[in-house]
PDB file of N, CA and C in Angstrom:
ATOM      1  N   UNK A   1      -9.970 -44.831  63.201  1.00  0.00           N
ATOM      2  CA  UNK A   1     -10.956 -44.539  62.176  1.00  0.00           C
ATOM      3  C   UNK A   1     -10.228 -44.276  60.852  1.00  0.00           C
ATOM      4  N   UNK A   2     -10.544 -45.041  59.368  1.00  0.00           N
ATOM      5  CA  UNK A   2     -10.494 -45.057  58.749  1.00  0.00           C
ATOM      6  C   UNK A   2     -10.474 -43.454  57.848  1.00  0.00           C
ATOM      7  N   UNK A   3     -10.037 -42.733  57.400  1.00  0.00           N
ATOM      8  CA  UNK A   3     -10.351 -41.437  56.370  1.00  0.00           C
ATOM      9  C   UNK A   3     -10.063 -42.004  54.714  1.00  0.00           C
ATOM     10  N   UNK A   4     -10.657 -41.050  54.099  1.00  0.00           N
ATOM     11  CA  UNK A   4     -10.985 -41.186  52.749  1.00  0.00           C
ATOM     12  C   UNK A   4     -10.823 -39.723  52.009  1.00  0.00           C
ATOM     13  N   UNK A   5     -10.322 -38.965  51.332  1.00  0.00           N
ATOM     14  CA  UNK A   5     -10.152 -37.991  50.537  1.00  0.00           C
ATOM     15  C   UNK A   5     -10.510 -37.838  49.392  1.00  0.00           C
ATOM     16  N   UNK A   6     -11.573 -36.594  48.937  1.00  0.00           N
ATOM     17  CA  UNK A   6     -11.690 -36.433  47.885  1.00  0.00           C
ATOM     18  C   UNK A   6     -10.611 -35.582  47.214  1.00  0.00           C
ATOM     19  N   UNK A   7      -9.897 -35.319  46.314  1.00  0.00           N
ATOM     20  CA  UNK A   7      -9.042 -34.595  45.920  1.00  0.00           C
ATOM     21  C   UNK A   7      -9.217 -34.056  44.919  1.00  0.00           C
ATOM     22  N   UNK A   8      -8.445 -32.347  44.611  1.00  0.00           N
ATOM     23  CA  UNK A   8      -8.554 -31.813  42.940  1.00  0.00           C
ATOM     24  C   UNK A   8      -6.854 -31.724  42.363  1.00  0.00           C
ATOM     25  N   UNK A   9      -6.390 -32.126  42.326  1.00  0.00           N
ATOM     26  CA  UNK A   9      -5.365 -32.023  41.106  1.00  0.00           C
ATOM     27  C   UNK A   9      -5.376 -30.707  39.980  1.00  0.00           C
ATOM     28  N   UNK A  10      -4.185 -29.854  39.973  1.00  0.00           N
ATOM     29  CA  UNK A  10      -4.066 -29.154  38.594  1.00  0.00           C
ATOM     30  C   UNK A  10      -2.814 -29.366  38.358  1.00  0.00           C
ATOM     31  N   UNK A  11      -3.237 -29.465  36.883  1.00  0.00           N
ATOM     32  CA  UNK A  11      -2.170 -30.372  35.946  1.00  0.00           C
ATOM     33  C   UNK A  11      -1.175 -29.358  35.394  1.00  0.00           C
ATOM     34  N   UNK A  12      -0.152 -29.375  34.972  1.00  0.00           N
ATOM     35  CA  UNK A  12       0.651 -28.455  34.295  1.00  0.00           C
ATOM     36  C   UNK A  12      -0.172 -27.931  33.304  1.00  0.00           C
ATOM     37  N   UNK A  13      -1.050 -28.599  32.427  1.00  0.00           N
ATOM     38  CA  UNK A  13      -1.251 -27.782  31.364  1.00  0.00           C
ATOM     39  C   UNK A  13      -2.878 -27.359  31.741  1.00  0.00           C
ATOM     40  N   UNK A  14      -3.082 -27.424  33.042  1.00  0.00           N
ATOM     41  CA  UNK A  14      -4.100 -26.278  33.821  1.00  0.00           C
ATOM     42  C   UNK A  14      -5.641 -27.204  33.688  1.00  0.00           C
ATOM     43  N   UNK A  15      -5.526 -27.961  33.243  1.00  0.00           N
ATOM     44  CA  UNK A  15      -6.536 -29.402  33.069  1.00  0.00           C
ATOM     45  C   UNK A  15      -6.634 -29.677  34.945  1.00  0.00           C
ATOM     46  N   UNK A  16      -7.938 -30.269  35.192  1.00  0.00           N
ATOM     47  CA  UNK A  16      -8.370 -30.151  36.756  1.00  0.00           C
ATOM     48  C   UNK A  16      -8.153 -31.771  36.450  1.00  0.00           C
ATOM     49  N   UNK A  17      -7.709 -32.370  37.911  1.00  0.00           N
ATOM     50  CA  UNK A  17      -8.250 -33.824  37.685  1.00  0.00           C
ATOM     51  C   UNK A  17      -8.801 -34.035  39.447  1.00  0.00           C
ATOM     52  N   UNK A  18     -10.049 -34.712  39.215  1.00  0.00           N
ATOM     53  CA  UNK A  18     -10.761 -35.141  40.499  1.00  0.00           C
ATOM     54  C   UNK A  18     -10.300 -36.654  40.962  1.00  0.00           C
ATOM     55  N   UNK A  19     -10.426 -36.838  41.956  1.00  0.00           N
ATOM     56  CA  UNK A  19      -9.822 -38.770  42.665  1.00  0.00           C
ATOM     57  C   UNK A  19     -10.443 -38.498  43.652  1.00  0.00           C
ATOM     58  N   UNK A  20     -10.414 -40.057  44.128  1.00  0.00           N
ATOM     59  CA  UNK A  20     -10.726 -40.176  45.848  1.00  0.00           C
ATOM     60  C   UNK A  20      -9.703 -41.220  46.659  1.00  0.00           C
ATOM     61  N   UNK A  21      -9.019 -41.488  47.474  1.00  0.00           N
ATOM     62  CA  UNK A  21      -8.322 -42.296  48.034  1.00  0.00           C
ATOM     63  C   UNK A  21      -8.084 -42.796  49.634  1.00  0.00           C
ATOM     64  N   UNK A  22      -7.490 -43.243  50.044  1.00  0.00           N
ATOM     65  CA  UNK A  22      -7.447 -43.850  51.041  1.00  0.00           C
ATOM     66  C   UNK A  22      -6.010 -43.302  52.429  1.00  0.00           C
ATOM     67  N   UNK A  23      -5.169 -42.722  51.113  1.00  0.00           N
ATOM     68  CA  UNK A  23      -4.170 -42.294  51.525  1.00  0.00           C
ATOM     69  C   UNK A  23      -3.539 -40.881  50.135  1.00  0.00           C
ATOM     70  N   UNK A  24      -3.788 -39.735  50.949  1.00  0.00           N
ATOM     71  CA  UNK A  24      -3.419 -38.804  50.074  1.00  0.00           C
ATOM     72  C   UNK A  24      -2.074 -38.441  50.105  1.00  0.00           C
ATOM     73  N   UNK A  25      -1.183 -38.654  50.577  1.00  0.00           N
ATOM     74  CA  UNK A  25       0.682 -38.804  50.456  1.00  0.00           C
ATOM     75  C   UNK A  25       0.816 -39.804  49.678  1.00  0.00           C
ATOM     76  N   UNK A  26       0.204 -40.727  49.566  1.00  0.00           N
ATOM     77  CA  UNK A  26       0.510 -42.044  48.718  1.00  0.00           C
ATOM     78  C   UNK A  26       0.238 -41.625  47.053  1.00  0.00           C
ATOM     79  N   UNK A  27      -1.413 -41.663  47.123  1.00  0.00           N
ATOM     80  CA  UNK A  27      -1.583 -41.120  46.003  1.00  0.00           C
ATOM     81  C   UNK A  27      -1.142 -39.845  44.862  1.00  0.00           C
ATOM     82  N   UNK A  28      -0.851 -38.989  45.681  1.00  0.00           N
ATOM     83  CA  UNK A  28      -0.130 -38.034  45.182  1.00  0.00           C
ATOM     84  C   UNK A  28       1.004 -38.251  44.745  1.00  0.00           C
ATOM     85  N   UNK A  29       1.780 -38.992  45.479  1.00  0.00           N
ATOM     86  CA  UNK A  29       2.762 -39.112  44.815  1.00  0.00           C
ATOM     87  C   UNK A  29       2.831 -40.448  43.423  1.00  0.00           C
ATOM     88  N   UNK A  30       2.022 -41.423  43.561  1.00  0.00           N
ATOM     89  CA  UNK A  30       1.643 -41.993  42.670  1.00  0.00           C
ATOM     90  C   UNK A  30       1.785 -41.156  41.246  1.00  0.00           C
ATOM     91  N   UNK A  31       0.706 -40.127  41.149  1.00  0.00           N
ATOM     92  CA  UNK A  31       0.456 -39.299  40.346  1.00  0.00           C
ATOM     93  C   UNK A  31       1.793 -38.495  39.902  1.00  0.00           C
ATOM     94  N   UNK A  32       2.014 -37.832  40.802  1.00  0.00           N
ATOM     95  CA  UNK A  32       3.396 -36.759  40.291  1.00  0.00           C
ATOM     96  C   UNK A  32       4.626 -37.736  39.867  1.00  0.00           C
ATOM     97  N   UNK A  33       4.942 -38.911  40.302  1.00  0.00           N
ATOM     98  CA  UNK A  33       6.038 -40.051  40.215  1.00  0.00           C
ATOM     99  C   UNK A  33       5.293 -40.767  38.847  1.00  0.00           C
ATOM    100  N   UNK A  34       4.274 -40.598  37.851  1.00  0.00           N
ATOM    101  CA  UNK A  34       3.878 -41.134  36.769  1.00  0.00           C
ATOM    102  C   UNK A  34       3.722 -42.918  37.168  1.00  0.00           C
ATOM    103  N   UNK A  35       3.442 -43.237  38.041  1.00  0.00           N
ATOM    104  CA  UNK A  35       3.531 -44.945  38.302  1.00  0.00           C
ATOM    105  C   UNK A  35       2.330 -45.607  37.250  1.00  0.00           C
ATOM    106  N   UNK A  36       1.676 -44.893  36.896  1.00  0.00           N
ATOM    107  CA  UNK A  36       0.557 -45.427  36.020  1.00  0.00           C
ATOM    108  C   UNK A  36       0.664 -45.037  34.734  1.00  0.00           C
ATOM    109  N   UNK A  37       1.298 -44.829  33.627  1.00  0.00           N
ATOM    110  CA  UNK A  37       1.132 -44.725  32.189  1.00  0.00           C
ATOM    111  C   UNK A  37       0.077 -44.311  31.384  1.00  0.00           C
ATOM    112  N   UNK A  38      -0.868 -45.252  31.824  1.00  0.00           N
ATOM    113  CA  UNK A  38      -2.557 -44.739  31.447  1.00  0.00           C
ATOM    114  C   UNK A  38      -2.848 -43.779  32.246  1.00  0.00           C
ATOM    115  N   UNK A  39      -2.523 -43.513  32.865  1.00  0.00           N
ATOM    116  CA  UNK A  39      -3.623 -42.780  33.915  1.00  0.00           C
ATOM    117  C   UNK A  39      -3.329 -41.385  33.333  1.00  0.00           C
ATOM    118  N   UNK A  40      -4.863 -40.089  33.600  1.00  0.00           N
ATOM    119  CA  UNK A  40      -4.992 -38.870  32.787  1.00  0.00           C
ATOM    120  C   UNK A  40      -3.758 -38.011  33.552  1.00  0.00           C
ATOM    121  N   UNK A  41      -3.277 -37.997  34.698  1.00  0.00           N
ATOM    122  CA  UNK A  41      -2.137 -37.149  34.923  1.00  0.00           C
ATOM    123  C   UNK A  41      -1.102 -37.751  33.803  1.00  0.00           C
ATOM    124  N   UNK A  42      -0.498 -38.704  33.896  1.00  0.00           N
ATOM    125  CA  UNK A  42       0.569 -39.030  33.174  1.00  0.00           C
ATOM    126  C   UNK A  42       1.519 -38.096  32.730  1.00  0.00           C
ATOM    127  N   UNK A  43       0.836 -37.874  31.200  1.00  0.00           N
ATOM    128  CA  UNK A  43       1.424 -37.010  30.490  1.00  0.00           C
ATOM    129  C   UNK A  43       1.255 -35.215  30.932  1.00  0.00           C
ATOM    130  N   UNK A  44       0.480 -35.240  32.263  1.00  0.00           N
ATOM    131  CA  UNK A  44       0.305 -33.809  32.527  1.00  0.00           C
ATOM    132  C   UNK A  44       1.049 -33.263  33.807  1.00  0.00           C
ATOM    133  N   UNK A  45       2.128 -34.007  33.827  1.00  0.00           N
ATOM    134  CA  UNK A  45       2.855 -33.450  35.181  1.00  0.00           C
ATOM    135  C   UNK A  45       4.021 -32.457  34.502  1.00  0.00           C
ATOM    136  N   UNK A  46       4.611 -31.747  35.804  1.00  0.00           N
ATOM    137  CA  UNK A  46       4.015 -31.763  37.072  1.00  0.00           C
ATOM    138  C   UNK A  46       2.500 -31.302  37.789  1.00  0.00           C
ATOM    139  N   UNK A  47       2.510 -31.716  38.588  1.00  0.00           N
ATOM    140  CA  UNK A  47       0.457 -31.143  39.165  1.00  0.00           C
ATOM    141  C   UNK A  47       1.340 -30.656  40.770  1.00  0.00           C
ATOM    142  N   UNK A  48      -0.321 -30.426  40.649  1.00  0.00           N
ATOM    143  CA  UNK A  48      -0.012 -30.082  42.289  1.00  0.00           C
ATOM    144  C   UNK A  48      -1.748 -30.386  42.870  1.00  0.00           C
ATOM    145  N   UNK A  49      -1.880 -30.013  43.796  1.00  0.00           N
ATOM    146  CA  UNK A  49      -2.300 -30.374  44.956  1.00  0.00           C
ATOM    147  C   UNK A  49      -3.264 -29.417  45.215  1.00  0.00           C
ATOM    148  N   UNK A  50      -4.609 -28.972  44.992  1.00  0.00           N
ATOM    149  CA  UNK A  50      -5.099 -27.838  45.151  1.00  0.00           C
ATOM    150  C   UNK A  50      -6.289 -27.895  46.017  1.00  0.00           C
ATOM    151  N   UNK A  51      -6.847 -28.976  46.193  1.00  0.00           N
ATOM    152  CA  UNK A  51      -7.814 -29.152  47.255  1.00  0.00           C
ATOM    153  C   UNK A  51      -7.854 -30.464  47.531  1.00  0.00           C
ATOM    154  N   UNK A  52      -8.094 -30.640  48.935  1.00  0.00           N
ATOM    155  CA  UNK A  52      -8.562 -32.075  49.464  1.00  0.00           C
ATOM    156  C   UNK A  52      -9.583 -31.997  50.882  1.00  0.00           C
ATOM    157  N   UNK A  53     -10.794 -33.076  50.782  1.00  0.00           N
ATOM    158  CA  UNK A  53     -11.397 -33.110  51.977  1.00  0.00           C
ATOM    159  C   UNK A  53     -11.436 -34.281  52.704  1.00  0.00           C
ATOM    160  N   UNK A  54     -11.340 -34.555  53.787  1.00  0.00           N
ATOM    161  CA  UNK A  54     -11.628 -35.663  54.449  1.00  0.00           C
ATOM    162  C   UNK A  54     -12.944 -36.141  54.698  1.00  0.00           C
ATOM    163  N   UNK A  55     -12.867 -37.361  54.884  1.00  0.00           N
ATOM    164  CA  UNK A  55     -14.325 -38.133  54.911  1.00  0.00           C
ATOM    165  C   UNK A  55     -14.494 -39.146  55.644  1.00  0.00           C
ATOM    166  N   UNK A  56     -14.765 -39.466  56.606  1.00  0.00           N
ATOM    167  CA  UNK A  56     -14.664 -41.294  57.232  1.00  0.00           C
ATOM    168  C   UNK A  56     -15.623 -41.857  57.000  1.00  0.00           C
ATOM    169  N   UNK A  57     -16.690 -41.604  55.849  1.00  0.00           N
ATOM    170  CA  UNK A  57     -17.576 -42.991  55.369  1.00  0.00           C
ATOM    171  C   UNK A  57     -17.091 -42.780  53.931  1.00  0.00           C
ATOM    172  N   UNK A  58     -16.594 -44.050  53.644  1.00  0.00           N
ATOM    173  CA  UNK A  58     -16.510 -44.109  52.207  1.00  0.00           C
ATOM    174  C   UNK A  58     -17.605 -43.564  50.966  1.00  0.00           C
ATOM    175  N   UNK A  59     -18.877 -43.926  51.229  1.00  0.00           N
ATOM    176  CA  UNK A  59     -19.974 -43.709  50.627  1.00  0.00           C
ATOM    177  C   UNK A  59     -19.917 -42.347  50.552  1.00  0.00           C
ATOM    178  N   UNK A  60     -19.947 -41.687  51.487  1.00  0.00           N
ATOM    179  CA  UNK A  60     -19.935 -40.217  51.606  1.00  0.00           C
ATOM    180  C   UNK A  60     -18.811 -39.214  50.464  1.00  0.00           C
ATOM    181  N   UNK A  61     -17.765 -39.875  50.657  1.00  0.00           N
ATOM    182  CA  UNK A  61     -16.632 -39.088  49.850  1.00  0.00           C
ATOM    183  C   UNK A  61     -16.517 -39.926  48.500  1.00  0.00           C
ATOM    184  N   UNK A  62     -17.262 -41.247  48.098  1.00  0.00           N
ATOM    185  CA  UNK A  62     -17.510 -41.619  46.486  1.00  0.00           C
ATOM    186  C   UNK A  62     -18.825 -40.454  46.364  1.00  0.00           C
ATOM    187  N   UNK A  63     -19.431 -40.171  46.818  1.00  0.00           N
ATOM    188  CA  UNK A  63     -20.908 -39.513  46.346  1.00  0.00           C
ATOM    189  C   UNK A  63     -20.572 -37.941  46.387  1.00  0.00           C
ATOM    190  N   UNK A  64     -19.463 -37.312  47.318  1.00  0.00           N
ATOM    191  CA  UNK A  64     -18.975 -36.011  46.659  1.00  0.00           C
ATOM    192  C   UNK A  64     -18.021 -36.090  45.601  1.00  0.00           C
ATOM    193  N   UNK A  65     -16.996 -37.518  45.519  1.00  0.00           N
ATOM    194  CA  UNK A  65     -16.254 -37.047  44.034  1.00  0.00           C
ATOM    195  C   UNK A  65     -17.110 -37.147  43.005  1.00  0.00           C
ATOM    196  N   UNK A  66     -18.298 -37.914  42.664  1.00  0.00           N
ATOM    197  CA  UNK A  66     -19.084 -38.125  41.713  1.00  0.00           C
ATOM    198  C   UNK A  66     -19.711 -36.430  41.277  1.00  0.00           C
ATOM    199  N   UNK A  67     -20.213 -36.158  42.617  1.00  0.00           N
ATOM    200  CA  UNK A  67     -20.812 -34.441  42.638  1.00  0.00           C
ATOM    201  C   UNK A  67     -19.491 -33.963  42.023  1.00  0.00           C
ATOM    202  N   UNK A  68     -18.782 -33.251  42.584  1.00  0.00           N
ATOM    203  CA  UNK A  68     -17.610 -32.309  41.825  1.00  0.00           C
ATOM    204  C   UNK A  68     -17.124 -32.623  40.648  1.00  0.00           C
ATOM    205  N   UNK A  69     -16.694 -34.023  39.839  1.00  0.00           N
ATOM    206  CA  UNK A  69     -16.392 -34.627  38.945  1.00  0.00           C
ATOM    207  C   UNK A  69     -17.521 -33.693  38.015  1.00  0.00           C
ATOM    208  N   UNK A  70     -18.566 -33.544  37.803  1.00  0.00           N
ATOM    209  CA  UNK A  70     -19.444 -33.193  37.463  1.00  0.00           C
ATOM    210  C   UNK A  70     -19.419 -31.597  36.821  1.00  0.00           C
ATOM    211  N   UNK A  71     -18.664 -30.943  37.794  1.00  0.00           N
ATOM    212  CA  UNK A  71     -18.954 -29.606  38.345  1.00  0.00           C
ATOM    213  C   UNK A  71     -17.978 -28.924  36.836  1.00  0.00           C
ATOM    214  N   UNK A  72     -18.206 -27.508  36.411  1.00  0.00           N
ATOM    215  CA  UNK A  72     -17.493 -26.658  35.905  1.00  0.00           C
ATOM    216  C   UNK A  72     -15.802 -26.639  36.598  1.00  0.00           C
ATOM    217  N   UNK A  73     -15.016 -26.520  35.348  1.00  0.00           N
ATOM    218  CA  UNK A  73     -14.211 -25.934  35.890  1.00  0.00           C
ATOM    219  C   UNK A  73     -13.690 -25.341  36.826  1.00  0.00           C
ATOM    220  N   UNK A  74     -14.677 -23.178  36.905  1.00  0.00           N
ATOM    221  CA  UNK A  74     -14.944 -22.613  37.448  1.00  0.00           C
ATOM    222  C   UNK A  74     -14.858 -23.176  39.024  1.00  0.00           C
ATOM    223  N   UNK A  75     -16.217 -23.501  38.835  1.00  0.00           N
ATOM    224  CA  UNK A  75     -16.575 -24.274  39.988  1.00  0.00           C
ATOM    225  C   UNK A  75     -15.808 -25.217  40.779  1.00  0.00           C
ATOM    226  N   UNK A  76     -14.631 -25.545  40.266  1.00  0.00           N
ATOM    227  CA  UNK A  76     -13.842 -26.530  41.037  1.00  0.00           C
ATOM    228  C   UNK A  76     -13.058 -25.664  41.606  1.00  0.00           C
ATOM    229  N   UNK A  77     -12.564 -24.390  40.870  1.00  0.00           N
ATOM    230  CA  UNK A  77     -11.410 -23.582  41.022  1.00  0.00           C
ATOM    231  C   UNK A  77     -12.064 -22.968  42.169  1.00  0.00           C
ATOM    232  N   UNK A  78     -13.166 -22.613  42.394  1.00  0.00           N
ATOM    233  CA  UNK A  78     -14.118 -21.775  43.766  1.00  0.00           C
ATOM    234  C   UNK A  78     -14.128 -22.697  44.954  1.00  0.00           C
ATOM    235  N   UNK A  79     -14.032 -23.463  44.789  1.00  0.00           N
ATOM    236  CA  UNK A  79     -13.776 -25.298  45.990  1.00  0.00           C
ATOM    237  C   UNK A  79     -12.427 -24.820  46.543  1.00  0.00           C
ATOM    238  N   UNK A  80     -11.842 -25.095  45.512  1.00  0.00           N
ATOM    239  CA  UNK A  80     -10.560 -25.161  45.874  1.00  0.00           C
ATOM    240  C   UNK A  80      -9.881 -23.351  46.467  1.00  0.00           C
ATOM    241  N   UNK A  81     -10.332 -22.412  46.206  1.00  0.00           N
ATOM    242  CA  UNK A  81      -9.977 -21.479  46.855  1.00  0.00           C
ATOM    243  C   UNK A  81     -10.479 -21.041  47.931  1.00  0.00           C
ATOM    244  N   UNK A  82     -11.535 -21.798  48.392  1.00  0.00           N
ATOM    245  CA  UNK A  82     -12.254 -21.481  49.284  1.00  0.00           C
ATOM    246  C   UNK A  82     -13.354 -20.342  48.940  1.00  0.00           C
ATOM    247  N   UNK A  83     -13.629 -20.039  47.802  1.00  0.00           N
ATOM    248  CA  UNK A  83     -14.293 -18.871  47.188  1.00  0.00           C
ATOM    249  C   UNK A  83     -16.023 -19.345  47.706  1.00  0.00           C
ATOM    250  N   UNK A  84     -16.318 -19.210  48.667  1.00  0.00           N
ATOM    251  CA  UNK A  84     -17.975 -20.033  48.948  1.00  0.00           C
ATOM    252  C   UNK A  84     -18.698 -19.073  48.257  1.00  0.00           C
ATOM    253  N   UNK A  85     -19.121 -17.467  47.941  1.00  0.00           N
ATOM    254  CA  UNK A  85     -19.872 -16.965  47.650  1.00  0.00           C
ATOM    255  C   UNK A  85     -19.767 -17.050  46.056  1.00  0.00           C
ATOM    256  N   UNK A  86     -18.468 -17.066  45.272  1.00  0.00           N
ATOM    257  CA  UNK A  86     -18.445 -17.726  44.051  1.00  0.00           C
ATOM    258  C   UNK A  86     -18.856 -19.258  44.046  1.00  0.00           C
ATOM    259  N   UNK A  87     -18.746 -19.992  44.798  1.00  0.00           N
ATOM    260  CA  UNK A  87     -19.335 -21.202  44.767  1.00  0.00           C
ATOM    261  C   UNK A  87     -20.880 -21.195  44.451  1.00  0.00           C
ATOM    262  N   UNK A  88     -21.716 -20.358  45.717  1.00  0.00           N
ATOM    263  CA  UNK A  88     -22.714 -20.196  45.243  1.00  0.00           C
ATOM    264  C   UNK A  88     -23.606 -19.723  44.046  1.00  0.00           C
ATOM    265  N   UNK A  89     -23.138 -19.319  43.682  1.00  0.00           N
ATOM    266  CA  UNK A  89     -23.609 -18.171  42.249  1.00  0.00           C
ATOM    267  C   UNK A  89     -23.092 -18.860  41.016  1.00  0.00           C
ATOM    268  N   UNK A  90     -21.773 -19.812  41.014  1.00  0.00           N
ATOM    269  CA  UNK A  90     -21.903 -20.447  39.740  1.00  0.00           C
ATOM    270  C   UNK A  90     -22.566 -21.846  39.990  1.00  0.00           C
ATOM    271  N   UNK A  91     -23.102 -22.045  41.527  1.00  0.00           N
ATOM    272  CA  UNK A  91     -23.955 -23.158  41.350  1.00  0.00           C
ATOM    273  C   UNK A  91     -26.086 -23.131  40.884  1.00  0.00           C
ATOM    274  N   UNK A  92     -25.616 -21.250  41.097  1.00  0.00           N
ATOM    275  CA  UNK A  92     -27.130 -20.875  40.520  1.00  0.00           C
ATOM    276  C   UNK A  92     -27.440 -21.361  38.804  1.00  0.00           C
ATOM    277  N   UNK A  93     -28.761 -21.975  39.251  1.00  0.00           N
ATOM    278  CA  UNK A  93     -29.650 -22.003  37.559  1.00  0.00           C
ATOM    279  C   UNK A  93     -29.777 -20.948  37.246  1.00  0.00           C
ATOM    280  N   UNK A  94     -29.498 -20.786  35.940  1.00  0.00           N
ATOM    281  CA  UNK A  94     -29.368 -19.505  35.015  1.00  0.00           C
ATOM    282  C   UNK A  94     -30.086 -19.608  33.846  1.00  0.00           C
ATOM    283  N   UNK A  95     -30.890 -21.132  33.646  1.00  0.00           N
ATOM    284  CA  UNK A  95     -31.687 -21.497  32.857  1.00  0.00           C
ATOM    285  C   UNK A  95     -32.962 -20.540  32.332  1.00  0.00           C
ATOM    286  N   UNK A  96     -33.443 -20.339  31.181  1.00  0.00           N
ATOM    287  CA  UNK A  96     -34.861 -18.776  31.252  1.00  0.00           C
ATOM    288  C   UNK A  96     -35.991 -20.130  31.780  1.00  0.00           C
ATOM    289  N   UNK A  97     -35.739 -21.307  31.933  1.00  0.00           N
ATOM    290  CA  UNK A  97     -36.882 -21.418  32.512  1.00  0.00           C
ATOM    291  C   UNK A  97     -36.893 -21.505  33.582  1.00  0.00           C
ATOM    292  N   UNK A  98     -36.089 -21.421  34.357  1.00  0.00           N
ATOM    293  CA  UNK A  98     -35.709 -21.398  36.239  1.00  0.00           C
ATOM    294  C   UNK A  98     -36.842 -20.516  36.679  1.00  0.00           C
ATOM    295  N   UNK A  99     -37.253 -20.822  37.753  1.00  0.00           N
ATOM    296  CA  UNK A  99     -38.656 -20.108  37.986  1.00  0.00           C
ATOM    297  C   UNK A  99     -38.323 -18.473  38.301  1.00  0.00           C
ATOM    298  N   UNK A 100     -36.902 -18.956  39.192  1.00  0.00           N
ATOM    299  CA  UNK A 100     -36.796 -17.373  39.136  1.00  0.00           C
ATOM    300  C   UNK A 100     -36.488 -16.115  38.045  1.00  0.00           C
ATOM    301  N   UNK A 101     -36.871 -16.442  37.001  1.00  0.00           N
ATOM    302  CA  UNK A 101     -36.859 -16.119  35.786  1.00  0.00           C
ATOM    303  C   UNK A 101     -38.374 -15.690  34.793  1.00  0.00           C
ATOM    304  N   UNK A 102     -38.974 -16.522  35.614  1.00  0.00           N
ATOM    305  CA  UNK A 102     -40.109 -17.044  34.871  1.00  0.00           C
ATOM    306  C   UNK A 102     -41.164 -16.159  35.365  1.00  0.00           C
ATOM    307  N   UNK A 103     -41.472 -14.852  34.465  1.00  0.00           N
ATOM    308  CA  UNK A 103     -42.430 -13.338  34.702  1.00  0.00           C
ATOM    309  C   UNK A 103     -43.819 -14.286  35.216  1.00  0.00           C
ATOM    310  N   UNK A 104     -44.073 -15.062  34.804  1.00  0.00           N
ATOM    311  CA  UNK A 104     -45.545 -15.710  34.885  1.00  0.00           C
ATOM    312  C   UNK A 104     -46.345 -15.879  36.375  1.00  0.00           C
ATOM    313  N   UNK A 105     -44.776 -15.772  37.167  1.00  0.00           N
ATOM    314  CA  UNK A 105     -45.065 -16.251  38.768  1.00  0.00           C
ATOM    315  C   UNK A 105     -45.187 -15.067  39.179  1.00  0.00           C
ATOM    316  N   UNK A 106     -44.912 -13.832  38.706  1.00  0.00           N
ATOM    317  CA  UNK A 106     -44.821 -12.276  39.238  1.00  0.00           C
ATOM    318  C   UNK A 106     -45.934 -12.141  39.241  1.00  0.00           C
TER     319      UNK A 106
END
């Protein structure tokens, strides 16, 4: 069976970078070894390695890097520490119109 990894990257200068791949020894080192010029690590090594998940449907682990890519900072840094109850709470709406907010429903 095939696996697939979503990954978080932190960069020397503390910049998050999200990927997904096929092989995470490969890619990583891709990244830290600069093999790509363009690419946003480049100029931000050394990195390291701060979270990765496995996946064996591709679809599955493109549709969580898209989700996290997305995500706060914060929020990546709570992934990656395993912080779930900070996960939750900076994934709360905090919006005044969030219903739970909204006196009208009281």
């Amino acid at each position: 069976m095939k696996l697939y990894y979503v990954y978080i990257l932190k960069c020397s200068d503390e910049l998050l970078y999200t990927g997904i791949t096929n092989d995470l020894s490969r890619r990583f080192n891709e990244h830290q070894n600069g093999l790509n010029k363009n690419c946003f690590t480049f100029k931000r090594r050394p990195l390291e390695l701060i979270f990765h998940q496995a996946f064996n449907n591709v679809n599955q682990a493109i549709y969580f890097e898209k989700k996290i890519k997305k995500w706060s900072r914060k929020k990546k840094l709570a992934l990656a520490n395993g912080d779930y109850n900070g996960l939750q709470i900076l994934a709360e709406c905090r919006n005044a119109s969030h219903s739970k907010y909204n006196l009208d429903n009281k």
